[in-house]
PDB file of N, CA and C in Angstrom:
ATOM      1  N   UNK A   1      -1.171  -7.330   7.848  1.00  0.00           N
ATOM      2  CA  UNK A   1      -0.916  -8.347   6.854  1.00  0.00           C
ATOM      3  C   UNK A   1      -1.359  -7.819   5.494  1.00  0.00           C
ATOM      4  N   UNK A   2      -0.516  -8.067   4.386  1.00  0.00           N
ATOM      5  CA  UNK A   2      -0.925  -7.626   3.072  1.00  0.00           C
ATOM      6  C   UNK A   2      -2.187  -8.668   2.311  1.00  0.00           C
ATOM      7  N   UNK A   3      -2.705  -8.193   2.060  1.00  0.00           N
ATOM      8  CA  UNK A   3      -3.897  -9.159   1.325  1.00  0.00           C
ATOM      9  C   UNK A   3      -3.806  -9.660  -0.204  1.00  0.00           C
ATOM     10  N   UNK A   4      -3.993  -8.712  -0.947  1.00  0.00           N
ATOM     11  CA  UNK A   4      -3.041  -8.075  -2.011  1.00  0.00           C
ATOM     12  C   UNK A   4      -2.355  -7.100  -2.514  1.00  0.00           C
ATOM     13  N   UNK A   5      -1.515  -7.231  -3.781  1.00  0.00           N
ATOM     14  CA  UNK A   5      -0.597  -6.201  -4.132  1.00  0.00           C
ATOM     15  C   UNK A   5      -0.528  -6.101  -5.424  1.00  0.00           C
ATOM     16  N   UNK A   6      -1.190  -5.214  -6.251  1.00  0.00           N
ATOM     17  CA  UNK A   6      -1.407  -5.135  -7.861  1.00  0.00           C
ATOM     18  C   UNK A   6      -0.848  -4.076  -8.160  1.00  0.00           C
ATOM     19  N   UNK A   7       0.547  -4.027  -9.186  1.00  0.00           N
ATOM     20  CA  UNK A   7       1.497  -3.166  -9.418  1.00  0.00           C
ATOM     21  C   UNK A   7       1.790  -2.710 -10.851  1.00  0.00           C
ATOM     22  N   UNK A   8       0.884  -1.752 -11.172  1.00  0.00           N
ATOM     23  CA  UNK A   8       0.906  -1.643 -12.655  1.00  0.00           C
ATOM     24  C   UNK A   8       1.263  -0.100 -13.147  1.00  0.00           C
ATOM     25  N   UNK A   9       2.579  -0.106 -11.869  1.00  0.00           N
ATOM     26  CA  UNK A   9       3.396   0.938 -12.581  1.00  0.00           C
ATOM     27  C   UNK A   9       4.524   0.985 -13.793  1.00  0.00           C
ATOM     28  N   UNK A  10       4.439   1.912 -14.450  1.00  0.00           N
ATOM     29  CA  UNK A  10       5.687   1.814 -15.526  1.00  0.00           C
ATOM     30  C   UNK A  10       6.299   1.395 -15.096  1.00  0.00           C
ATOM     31  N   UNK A  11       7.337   0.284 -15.928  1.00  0.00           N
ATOM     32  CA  UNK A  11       8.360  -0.260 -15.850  1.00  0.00           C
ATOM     33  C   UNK A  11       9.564   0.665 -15.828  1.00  0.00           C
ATOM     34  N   UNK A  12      10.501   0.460 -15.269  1.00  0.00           N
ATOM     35  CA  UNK A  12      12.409   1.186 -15.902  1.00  0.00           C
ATOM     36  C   UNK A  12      12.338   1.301 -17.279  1.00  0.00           C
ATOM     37  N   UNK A  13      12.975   2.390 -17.387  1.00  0.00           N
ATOM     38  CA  UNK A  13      13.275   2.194 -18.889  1.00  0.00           C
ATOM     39  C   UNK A  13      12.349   2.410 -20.101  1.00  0.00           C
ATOM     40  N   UNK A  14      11.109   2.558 -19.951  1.00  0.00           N
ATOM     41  CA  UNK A  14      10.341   2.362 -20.535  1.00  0.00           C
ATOM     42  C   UNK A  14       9.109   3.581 -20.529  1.00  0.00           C
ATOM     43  N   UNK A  15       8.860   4.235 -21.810  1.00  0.00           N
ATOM     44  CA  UNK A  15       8.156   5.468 -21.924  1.00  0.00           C
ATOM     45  C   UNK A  15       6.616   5.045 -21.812  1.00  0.00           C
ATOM     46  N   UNK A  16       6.171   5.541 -20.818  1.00  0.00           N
ATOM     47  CA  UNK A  16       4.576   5.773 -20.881  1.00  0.00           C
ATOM     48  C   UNK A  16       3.634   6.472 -20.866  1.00  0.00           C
ATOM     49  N   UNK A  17       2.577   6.638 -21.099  1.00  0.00           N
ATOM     50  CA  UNK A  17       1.570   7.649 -21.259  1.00  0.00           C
ATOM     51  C   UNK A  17       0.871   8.192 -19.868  1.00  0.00           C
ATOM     52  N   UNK A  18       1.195   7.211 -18.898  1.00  0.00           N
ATOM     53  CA  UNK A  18       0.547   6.978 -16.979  1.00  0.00           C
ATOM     54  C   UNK A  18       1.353   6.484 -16.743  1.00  0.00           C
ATOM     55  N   UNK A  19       1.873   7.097 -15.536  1.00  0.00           N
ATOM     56  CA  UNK A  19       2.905   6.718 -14.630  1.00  0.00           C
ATOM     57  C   UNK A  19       2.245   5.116 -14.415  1.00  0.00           C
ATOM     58  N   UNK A  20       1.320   4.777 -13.363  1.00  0.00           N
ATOM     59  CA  UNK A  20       0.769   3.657 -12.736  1.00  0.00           C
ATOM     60  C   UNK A  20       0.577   3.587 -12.149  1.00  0.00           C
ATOM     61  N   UNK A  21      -0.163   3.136 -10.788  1.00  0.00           N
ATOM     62  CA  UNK A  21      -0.145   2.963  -9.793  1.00  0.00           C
ATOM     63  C   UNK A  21      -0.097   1.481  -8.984  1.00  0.00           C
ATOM     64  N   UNK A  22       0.395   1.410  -7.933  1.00  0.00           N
ATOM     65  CA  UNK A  22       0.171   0.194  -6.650  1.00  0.00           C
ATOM     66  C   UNK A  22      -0.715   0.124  -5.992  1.00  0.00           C
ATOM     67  N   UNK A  23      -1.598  -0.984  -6.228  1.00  0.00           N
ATOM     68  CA  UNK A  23      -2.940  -0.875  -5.079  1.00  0.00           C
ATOM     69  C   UNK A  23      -2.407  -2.260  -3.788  1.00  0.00           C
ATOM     70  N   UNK A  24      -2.432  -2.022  -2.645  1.00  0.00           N
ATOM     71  CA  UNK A  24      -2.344  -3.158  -1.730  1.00  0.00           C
ATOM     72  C   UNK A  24      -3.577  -2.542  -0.592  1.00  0.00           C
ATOM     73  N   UNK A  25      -3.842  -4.259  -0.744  1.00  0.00           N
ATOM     74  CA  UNK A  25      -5.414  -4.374   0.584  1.00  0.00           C
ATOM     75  C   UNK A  25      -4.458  -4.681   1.522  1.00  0.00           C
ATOM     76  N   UNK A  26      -4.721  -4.330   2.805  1.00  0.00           N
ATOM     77  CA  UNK A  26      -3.960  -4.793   4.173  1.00  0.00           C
ATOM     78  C   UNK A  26      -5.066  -4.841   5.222  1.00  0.00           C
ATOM     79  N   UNK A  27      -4.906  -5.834   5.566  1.00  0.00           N
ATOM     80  CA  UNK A  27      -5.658  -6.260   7.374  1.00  0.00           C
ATOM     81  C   UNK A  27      -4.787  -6.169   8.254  1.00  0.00           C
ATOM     82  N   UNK A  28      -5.391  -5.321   8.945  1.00  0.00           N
ATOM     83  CA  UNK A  28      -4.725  -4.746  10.225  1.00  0.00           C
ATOM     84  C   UNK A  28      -5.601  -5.388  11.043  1.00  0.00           C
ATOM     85  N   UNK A  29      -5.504  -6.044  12.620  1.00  0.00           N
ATOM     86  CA  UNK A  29      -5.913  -6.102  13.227  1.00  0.00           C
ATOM     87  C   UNK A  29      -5.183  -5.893  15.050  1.00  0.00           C
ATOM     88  N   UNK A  30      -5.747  -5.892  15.642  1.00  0.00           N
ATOM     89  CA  UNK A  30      -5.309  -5.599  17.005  1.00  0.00           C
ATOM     90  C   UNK A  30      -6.590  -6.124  18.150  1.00  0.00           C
ATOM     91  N   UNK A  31      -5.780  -7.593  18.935  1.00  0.00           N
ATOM     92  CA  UNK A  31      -6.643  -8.070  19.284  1.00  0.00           C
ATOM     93  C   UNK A  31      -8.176  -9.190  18.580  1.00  0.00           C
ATOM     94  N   UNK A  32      -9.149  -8.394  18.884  1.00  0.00           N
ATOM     95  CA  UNK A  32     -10.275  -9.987  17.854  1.00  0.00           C
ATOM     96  C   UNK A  32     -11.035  -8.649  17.160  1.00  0.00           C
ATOM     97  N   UNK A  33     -10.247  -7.010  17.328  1.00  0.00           N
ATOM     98  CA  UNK A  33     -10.821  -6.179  16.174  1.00  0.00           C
ATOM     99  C   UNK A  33      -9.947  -6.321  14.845  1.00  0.00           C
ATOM    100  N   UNK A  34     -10.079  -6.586  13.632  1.00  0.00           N
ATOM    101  CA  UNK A  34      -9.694  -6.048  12.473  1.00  0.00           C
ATOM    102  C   UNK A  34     -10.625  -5.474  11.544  1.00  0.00           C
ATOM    103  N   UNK A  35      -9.930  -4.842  10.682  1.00  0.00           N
ATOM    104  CA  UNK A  35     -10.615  -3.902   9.705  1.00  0.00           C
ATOM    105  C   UNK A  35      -9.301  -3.951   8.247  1.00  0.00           C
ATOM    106  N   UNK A  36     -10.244  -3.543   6.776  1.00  0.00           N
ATOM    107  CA  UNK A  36      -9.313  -4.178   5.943  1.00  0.00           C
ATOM    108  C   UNK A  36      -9.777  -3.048   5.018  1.00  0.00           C
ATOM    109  N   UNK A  37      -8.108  -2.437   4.170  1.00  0.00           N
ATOM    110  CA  UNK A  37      -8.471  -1.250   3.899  1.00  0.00           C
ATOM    111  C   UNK A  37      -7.353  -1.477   2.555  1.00  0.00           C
ATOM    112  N   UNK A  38      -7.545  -0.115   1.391  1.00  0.00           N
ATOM    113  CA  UNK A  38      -7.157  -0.503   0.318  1.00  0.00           C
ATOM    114  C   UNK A  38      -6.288   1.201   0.473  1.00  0.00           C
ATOM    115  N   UNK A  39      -5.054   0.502  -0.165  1.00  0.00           N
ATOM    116  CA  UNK A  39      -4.003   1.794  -0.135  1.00  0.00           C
ATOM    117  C   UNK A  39      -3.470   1.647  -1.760  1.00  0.00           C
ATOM    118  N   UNK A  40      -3.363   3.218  -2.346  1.00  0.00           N
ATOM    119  CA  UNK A  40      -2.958   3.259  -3.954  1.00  0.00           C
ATOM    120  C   UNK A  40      -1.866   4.274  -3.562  1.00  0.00           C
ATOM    121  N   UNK A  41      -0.440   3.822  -4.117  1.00  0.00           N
ATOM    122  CA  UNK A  41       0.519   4.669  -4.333  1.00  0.00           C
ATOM    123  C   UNK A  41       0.462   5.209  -5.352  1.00  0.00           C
ATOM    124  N   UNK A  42       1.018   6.611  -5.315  1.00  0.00           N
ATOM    125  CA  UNK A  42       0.488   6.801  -7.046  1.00  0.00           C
ATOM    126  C   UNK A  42      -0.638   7.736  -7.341  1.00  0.00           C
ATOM    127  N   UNK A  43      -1.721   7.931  -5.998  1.00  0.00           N
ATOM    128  CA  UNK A  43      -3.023   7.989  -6.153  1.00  0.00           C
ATOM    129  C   UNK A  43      -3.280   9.074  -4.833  1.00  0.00           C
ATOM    130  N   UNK A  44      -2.347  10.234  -4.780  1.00  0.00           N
ATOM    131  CA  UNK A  44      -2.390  10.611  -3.632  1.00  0.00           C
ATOM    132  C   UNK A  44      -3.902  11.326  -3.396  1.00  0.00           C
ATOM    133  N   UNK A  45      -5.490  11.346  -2.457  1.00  0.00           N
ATOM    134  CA  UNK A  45      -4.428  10.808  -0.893  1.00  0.00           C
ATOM    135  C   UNK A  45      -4.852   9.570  -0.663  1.00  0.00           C
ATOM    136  N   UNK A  46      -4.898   8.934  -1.425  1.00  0.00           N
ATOM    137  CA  UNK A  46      -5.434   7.383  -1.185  1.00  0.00           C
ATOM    138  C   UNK A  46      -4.590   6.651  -0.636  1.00  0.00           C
ATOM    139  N   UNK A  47      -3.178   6.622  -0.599  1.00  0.00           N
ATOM    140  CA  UNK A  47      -1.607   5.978  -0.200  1.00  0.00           C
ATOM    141  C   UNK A  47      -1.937   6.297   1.315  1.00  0.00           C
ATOM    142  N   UNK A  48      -3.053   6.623   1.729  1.00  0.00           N
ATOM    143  CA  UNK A  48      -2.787   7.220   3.258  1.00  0.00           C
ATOM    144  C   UNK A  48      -4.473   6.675   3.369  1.00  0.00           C
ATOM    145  N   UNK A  49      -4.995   6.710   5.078  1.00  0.00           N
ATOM    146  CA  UNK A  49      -6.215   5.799   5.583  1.00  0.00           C
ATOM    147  C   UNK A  49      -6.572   6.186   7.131  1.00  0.00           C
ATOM    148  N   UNK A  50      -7.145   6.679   7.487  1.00  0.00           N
ATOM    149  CA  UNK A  50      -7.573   6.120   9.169  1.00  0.00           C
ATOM    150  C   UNK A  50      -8.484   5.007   9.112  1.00  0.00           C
ATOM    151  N   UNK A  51      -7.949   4.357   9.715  1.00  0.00           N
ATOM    152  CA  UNK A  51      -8.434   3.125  10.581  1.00  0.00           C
ATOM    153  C   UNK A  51      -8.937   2.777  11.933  1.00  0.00           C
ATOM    154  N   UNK A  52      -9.898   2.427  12.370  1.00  0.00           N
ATOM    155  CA  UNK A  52     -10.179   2.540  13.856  1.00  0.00           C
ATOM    156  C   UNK A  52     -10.135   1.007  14.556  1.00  0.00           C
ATOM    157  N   UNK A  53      -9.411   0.722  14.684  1.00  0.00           N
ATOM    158  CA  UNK A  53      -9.641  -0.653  15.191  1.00  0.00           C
ATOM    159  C   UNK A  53      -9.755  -0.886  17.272  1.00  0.00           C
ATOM    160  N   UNK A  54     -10.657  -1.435  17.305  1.00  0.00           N
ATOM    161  CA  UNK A  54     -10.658  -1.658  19.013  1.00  0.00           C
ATOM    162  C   UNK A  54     -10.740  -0.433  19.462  1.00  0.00           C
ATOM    163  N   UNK A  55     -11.935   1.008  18.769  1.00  0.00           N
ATOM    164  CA  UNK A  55     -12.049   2.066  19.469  1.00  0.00           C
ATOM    165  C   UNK A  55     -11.213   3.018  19.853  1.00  0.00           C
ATOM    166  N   UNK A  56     -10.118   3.186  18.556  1.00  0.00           N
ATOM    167  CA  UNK A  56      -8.660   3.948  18.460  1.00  0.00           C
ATOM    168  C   UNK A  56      -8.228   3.694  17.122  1.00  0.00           C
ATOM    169  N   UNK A  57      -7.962   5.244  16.525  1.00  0.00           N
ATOM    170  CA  UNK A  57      -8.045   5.612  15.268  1.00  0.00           C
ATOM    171  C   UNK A  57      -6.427   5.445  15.126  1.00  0.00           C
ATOM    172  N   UNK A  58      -6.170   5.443  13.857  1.00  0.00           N
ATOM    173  CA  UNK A  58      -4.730   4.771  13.413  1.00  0.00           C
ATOM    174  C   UNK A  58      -4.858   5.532  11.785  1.00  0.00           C
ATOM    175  N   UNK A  59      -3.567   6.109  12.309  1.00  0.00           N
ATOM    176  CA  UNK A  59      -2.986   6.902  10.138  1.00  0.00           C
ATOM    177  C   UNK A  59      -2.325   5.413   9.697  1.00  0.00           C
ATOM    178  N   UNK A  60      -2.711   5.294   8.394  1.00  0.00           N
ATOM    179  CA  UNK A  60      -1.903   4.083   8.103  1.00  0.00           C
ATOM    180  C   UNK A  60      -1.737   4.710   6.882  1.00  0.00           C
ATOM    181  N   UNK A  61      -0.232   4.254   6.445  1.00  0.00           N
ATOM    182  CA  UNK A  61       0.086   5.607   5.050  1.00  0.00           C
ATOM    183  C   UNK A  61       1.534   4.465   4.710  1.00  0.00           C
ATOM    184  N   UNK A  62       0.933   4.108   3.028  1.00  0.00           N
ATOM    185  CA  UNK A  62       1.902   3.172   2.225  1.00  0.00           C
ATOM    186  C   UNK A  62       2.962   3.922   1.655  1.00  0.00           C
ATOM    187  N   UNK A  63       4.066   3.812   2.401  1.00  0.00           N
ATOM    188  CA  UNK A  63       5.004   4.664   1.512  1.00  0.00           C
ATOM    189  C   UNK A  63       5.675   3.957   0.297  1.00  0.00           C
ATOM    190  N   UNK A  64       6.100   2.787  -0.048  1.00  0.00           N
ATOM    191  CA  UNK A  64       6.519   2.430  -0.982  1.00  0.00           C
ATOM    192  C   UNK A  64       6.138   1.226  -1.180  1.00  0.00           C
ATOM    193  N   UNK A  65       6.442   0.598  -2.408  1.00  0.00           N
ATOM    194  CA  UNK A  65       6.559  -0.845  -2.869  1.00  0.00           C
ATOM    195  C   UNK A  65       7.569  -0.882  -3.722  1.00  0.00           C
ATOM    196  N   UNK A  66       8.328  -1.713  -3.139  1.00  0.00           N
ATOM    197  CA  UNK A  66       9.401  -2.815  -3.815  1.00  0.00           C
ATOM    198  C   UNK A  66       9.867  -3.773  -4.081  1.00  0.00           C
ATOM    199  N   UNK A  67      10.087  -4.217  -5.534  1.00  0.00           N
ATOM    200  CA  UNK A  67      10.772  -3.436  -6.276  1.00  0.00           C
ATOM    201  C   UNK A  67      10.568  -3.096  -7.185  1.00  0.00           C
ATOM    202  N   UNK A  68      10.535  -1.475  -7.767  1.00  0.00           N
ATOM    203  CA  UNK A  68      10.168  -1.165  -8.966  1.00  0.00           C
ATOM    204  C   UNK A  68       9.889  -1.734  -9.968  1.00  0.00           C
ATOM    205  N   UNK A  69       8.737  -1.911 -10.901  1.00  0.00           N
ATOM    206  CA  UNK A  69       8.715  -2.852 -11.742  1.00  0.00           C
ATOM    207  C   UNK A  69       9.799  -2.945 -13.038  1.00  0.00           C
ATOM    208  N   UNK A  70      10.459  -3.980 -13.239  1.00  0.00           N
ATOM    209  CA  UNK A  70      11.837  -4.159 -14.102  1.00  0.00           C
ATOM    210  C   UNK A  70      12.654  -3.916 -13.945  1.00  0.00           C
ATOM    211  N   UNK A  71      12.759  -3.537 -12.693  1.00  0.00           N
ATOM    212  CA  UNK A  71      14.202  -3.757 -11.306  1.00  0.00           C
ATOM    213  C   UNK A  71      14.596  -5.129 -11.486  1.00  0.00           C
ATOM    214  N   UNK A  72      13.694  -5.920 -10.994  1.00  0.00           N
ATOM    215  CA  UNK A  72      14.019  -7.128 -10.525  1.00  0.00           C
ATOM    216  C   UNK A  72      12.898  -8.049 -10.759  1.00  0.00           C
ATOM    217  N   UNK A  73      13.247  -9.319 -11.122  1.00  0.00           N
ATOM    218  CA  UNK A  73      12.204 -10.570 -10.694  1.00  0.00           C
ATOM    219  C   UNK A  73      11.727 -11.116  -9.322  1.00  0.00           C
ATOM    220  N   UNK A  74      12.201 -10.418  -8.015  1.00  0.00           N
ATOM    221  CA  UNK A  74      11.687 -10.722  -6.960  1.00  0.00           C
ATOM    222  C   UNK A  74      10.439 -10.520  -6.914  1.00  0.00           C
ATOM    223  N   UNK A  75       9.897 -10.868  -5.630  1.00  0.00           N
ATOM    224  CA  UNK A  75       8.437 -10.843  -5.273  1.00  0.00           C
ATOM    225  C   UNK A  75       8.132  -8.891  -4.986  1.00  0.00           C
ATOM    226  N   UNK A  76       7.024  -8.346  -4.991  1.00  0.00           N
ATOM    227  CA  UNK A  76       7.057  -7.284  -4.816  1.00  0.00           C
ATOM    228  C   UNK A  76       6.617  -7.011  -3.201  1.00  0.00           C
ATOM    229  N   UNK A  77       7.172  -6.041  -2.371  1.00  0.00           N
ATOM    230  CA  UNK A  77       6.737  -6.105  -1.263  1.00  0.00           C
ATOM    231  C   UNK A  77       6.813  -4.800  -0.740  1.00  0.00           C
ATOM    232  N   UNK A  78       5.354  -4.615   0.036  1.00  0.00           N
ATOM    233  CA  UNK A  78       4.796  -3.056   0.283  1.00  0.00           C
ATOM    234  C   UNK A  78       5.379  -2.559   1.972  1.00  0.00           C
ATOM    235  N   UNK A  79       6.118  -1.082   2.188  1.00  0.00           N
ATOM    236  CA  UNK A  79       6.471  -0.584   3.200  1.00  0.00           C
ATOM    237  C   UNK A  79       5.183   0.244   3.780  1.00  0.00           C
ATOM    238  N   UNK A  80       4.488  -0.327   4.910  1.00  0.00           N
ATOM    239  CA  UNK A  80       3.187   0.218   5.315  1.00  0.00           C
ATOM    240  C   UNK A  80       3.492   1.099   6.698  1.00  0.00           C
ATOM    241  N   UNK A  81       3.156   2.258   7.065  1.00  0.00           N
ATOM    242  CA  UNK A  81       3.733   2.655   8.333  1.00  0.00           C
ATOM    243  C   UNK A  81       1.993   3.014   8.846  1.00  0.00           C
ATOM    244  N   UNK A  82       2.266   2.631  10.342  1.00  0.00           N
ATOM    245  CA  UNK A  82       0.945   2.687  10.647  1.00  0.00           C
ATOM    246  C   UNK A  82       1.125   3.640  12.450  1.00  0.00           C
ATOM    247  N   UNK A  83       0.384   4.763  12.920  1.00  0.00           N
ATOM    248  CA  UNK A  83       0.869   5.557  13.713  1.00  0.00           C
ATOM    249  C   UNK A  83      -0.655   5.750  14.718  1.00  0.00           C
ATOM    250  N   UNK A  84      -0.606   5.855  15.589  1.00  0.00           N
ATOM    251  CA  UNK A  84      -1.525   6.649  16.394  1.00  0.00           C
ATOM    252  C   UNK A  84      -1.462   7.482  16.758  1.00  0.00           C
ATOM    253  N   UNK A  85      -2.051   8.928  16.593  1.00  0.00           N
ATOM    254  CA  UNK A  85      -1.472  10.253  16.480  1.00  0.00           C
ATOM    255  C   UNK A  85      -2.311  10.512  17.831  1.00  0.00           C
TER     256      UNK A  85
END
């Protein structure tokens, strides 16, 4: 589950001095373990996390958020892929 999502990348169109970055908190849980972790796109290697929940480690790695800022007026919403290697 996303917790939050603070997106203060350059807009389209628009010249800046810093690209920006996306920060989203996500709670993961599995079962009555969760654990709650902060992912920055933008900020490599922070866009990426192990997580151990219920005694089993987990890559959890934010690949995107969309939609670019000044794409669109929709809501913004983060693609989280989460793996047990």
């Amino acid at each position: 589950r996303i917790n939050s999502l603070q997106d203060s990348r350059c807009p389209v169109n628009v010249q800046c001095i810093w690209a920006g970055q996306a920060n989203v908190t996500v709670l993961l849980s599995k079962g009555r373990a969760s654990n709650t972790t902060e992912l920055i796109l933008g900020a490599q290697p922070q866009d990426q996390a192990e997580v151990t929940l219920d005694n089993k480690v987990y890559d959890v790695l934010l690949q995107s958020v969309e939609p670019y800022p000044g794409k669109s007026n929709t809501t913004s919403t983060a693609c989280i892929q989460v793996t047990c290697p």
